[in-house]
C-alpha atoms as a PDB file:
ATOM      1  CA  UNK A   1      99.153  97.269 202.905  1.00  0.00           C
ATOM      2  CA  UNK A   2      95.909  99.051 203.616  1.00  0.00           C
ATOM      3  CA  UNK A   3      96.045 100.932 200.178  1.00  0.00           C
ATOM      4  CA  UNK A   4      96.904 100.352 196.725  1.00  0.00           C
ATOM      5  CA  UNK A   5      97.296 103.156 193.590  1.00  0.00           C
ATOM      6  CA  UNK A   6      95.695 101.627 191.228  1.00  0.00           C
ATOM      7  CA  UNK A   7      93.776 104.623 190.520  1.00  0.00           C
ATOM      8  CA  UNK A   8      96.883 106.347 189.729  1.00  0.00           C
ATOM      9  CA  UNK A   9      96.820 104.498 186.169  1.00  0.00           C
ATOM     10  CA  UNK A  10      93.794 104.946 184.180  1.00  0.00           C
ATOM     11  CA  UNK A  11      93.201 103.431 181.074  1.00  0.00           C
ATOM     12  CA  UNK A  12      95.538 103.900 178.084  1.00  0.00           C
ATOM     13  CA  UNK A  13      95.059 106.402 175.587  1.00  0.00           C
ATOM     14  CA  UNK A  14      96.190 105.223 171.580  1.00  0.00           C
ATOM     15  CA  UNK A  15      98.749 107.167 171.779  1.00  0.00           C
ATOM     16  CA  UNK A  16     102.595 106.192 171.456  1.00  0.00           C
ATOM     17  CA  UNK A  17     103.400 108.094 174.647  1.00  0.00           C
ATOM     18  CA  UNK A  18     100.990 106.754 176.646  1.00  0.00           C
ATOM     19  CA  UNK A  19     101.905 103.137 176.269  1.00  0.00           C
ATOM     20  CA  UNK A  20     105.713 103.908 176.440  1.00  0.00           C
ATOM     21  CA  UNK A  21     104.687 105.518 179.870  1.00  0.00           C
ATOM     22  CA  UNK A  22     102.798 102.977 181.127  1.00  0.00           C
ATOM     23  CA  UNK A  23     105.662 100.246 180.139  1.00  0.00           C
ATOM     24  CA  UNK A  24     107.955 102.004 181.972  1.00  0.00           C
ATOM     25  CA  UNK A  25     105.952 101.918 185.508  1.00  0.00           C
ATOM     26  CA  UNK A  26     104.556  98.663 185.086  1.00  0.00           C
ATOM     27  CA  UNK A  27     107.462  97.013 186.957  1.00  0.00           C
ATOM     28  CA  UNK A  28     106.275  99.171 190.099  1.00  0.00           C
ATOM     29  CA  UNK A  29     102.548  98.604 189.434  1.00  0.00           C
ATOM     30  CA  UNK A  30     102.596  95.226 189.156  1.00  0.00           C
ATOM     31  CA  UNK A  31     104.426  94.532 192.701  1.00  0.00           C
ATOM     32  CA  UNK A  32     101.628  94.771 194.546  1.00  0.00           C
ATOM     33  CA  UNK A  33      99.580  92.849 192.145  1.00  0.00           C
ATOM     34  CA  UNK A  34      98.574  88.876 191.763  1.00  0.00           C
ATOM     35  CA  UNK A  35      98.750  86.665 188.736  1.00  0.00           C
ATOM     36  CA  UNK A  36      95.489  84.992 188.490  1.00  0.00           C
ATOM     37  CA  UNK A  37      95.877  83.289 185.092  1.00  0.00           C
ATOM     38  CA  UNK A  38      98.436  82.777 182.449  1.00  0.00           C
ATOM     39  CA  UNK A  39      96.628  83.581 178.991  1.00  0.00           C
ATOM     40  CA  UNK A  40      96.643  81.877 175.591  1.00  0.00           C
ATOM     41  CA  UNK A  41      99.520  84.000 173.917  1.00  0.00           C
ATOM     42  CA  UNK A  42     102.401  83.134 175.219  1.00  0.00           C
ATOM     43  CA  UNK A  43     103.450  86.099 177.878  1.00  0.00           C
ATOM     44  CA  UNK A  44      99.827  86.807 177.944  1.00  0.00           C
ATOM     45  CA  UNK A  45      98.530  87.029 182.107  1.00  0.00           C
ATOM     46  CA  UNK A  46      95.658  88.347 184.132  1.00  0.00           C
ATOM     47  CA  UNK A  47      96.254  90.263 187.562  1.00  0.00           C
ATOM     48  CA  UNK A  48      94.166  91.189 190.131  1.00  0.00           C
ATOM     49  CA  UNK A  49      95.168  93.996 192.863  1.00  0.00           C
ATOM     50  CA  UNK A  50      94.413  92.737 195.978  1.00  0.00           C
ATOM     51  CA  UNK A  51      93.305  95.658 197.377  1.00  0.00           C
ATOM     52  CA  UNK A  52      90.677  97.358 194.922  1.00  0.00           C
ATOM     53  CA  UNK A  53      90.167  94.150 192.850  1.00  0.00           C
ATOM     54  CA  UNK A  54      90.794  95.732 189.882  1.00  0.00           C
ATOM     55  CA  UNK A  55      91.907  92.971 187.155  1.00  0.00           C
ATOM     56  CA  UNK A  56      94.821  93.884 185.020  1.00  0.00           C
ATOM     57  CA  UNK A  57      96.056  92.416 181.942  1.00  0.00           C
ATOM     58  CA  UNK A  58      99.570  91.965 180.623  1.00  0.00           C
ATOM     59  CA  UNK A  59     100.777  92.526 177.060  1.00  0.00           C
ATOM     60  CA  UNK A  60     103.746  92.701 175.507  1.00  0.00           C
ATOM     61  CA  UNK A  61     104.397  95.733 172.537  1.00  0.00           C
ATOM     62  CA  UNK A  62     106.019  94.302 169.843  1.00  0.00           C
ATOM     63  CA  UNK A  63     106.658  97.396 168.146  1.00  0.00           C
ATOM     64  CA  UNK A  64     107.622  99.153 170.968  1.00  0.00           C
ATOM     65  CA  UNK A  65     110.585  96.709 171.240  1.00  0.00           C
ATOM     66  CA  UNK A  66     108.557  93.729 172.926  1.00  0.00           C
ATOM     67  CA  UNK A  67     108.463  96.131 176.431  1.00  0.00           C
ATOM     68  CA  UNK A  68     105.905  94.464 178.833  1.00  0.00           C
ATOM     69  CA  UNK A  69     102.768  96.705 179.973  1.00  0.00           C
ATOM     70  CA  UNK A  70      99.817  96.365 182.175  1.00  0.00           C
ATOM     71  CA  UNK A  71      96.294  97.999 181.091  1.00  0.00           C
ATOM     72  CA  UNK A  72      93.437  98.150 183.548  1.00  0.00           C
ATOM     73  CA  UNK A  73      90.438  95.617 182.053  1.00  0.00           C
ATOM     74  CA  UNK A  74      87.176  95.726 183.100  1.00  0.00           C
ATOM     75  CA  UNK A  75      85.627  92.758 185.732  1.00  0.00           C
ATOM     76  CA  UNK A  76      85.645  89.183 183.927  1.00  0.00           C
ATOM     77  CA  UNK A  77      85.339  85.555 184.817  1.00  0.00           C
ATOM     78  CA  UNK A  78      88.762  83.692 184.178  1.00  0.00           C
ATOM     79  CA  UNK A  79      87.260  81.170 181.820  1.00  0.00           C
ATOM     80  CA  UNK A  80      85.953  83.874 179.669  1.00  0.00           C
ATOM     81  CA  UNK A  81      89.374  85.637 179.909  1.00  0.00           C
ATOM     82  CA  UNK A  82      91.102  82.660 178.739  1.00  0.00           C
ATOM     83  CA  UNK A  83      88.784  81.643 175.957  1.00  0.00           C
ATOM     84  CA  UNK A  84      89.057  85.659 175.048  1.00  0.00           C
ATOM     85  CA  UNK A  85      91.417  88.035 176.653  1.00  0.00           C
ATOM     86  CA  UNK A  86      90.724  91.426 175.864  1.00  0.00           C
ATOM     87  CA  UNK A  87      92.232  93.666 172.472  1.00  0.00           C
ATOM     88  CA  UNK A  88      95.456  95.067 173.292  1.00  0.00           C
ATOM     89  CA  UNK A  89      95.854  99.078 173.444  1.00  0.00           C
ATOM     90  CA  UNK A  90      99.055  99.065 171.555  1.00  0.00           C
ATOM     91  CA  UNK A  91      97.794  96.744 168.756  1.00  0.00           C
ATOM     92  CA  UNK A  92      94.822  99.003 168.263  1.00  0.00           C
ATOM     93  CA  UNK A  93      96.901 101.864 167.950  1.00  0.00           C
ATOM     94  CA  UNK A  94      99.238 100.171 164.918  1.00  0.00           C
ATOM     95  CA  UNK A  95      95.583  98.948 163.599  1.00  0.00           C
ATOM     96  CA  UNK A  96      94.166 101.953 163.636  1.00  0.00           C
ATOM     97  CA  UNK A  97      96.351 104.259 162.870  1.00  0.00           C
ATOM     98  CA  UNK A  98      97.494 102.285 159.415  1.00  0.00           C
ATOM     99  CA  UNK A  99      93.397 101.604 158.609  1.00  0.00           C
ATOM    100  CA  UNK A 100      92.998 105.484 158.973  1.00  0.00           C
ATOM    101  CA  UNK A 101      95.863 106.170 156.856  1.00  0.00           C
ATOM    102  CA  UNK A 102      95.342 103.864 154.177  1.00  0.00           C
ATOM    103  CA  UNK A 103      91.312 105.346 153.524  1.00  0.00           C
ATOM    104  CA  UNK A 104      92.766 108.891 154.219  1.00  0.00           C
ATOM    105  CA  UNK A 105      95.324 108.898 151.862  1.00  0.00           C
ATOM    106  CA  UNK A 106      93.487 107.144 148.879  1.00  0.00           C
ATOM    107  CA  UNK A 107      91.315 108.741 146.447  1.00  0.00           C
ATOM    108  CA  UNK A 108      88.149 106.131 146.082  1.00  0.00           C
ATOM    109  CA  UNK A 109      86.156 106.332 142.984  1.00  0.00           C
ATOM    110  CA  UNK A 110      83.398 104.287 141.734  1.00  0.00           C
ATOM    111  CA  UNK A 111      84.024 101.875 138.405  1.00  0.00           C
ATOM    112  CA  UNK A 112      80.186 101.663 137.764  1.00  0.00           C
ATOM    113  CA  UNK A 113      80.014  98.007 138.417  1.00  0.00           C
ATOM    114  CA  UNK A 114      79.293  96.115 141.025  1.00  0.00           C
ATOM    115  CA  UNK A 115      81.447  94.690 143.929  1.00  0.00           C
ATOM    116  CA  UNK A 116      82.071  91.201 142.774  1.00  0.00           C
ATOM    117  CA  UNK A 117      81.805  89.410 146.584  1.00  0.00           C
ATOM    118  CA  UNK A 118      78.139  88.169 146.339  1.00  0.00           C
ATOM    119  CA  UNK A 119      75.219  89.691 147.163  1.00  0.00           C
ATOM    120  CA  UNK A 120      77.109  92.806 148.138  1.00  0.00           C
ATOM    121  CA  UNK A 121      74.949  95.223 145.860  1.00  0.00           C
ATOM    122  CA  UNK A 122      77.668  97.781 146.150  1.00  0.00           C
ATOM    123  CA  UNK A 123      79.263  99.490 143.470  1.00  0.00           C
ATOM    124  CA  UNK A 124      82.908  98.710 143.347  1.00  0.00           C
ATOM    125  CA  UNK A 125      85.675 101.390 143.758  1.00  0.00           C
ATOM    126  CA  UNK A 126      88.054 101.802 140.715  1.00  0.00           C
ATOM    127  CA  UNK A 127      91.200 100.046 140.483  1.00  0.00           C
ATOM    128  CA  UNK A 128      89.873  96.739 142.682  1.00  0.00           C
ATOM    129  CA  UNK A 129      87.102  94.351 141.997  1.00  0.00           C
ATOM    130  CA  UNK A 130      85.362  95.238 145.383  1.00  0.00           C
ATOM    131  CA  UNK A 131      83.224  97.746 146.974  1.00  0.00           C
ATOM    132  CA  UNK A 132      84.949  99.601 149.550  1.00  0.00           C
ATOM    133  CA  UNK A 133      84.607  97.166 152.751  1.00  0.00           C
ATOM    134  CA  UNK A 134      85.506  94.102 150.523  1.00  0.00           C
ATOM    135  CA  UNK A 135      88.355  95.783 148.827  1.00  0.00           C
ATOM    136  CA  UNK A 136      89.887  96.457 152.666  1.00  0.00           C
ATOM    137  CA  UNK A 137      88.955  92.767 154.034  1.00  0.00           C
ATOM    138  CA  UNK A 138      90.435  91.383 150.443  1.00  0.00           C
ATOM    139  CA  UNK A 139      94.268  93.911 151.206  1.00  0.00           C
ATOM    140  CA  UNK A 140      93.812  92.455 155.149  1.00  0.00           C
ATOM    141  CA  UNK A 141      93.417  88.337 153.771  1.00  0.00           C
ATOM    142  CA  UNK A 142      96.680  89.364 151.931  1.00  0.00           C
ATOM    143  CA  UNK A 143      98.403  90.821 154.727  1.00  0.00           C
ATOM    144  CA  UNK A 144      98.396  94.071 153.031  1.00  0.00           C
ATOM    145  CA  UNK A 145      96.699  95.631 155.487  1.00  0.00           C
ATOM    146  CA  UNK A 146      96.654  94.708 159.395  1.00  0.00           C
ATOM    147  CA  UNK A 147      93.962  92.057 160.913  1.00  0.00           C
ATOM    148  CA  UNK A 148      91.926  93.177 163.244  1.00  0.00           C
ATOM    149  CA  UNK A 149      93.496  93.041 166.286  1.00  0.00           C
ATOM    150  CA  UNK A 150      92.170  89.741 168.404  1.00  0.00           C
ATOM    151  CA  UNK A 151      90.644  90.216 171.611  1.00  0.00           C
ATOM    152  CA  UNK A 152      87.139  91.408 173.489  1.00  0.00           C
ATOM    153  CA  UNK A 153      86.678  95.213 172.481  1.00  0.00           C
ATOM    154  CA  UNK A 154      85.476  96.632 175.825  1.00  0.00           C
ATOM    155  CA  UNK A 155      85.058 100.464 177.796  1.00  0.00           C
ATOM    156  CA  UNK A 156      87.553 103.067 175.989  1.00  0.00           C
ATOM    157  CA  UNK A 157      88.167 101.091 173.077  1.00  0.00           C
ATOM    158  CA  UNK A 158      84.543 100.254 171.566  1.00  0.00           C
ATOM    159  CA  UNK A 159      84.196 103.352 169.673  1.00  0.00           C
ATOM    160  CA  UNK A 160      87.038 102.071 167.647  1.00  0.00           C
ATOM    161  CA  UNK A 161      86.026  98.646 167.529  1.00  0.00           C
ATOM    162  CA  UNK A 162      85.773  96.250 164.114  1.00  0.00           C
ATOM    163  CA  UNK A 163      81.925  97.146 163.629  1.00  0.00           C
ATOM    164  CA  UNK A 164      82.685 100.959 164.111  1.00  0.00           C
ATOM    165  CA  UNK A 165      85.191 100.760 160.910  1.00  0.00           C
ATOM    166  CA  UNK A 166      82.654  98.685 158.928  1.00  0.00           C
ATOM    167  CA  UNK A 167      79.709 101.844 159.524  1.00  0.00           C
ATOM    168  CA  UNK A 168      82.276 104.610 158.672  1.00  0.00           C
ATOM    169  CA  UNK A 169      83.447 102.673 155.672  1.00  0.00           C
ATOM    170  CA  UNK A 170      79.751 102.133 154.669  1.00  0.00           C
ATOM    171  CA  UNK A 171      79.530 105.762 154.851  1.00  0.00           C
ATOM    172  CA  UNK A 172      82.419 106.440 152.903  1.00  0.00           C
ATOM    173  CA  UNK A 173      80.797 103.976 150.351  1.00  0.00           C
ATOM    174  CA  UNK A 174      77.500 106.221 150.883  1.00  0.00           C
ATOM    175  CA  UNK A 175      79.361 109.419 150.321  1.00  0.00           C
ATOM    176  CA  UNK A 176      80.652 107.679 146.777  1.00  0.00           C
ATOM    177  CA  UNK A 177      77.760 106.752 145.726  1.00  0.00           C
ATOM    178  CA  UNK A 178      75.491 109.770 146.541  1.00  0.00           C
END
């Protein structure tokens, strides 16, 4: 084989359709590629085309019914893929989309005191004993909102990355408190 199509599968857009697509090719796209390492999650793997040397990872959607899909990841050593593989599209999706929901749909107001996780300095939002940030990181350590998803936050993804939610809800807090 002189010629792979790798290039024929470009990184994953968050969006439902895009994953269920790329689920249903990855039997044919991973035939010409080679395990190179088993990951820490169980089902977890690395793959390498043998071609192009593009490395791809393997995840498995749960809420897509557990359906197996390869995303393209950018060039890593294995022993810092195995310490830390990287996030999984369809996990930032669910995270995502439920984070954006929950601060979209919610009507944040200030109590006039502040956050009570020390030395915040924030004002707290009404109806919680937290500013903003703290209130979401308090409804995530109670599984009432998602954990951030695990994994290296790399190329496509960064922009939606932990530290980019923490500056737009500082902002929000901003906007509240202005």
């Amino acid at each position: 084989m002189s010629s792979c199509d790798c290039q024929e599968y470009p990184d994953l857009t968050l969006e439902r359709t895009a994953i269920s697509g790329r689920a249903r090719k990855t039997k044919h796209l991973k035939g010409h590629l080679v395990q190179i390492a088993d990951g820490p999650d169980e089902g977890d793997g690395l793959f390498r085309c043998p071609i192009c040397q593009q490395l791809w990872q393997r995840n498995f959607a749960w809420n897509w019914g557990n359906k197996e899909y390869l995303f393209r990841v950018p060039e890593t050593s294995l022993e810092d893929w195995i310490k830390e593989p990287f996030v999984a599209p369809d996990a930032v999706l669910i995270y995502v989309a439920v984070i954006d929901d929950f601060i979209s749909k919610q009507k944040f107001a200030l109590a006039g005191e502040n956050c009570r996780r020390q030395p915040c300095g924030h004002l707290r939002i009404s109806s919680s004993a937290f500013c903003l940030r703290h209130h979401i990181e308090s409804l995530q350590r109670n599984r009432m909102l998602p954990q951030t998803p695990p994994g290296r936050w790399w190329g496509p993804y960064l922009k939606l990355a932990p530290n980019q939610l923490w500056e737009y809800v500082a902002s929000e807090q901003s906007r509240l408190e202005s």
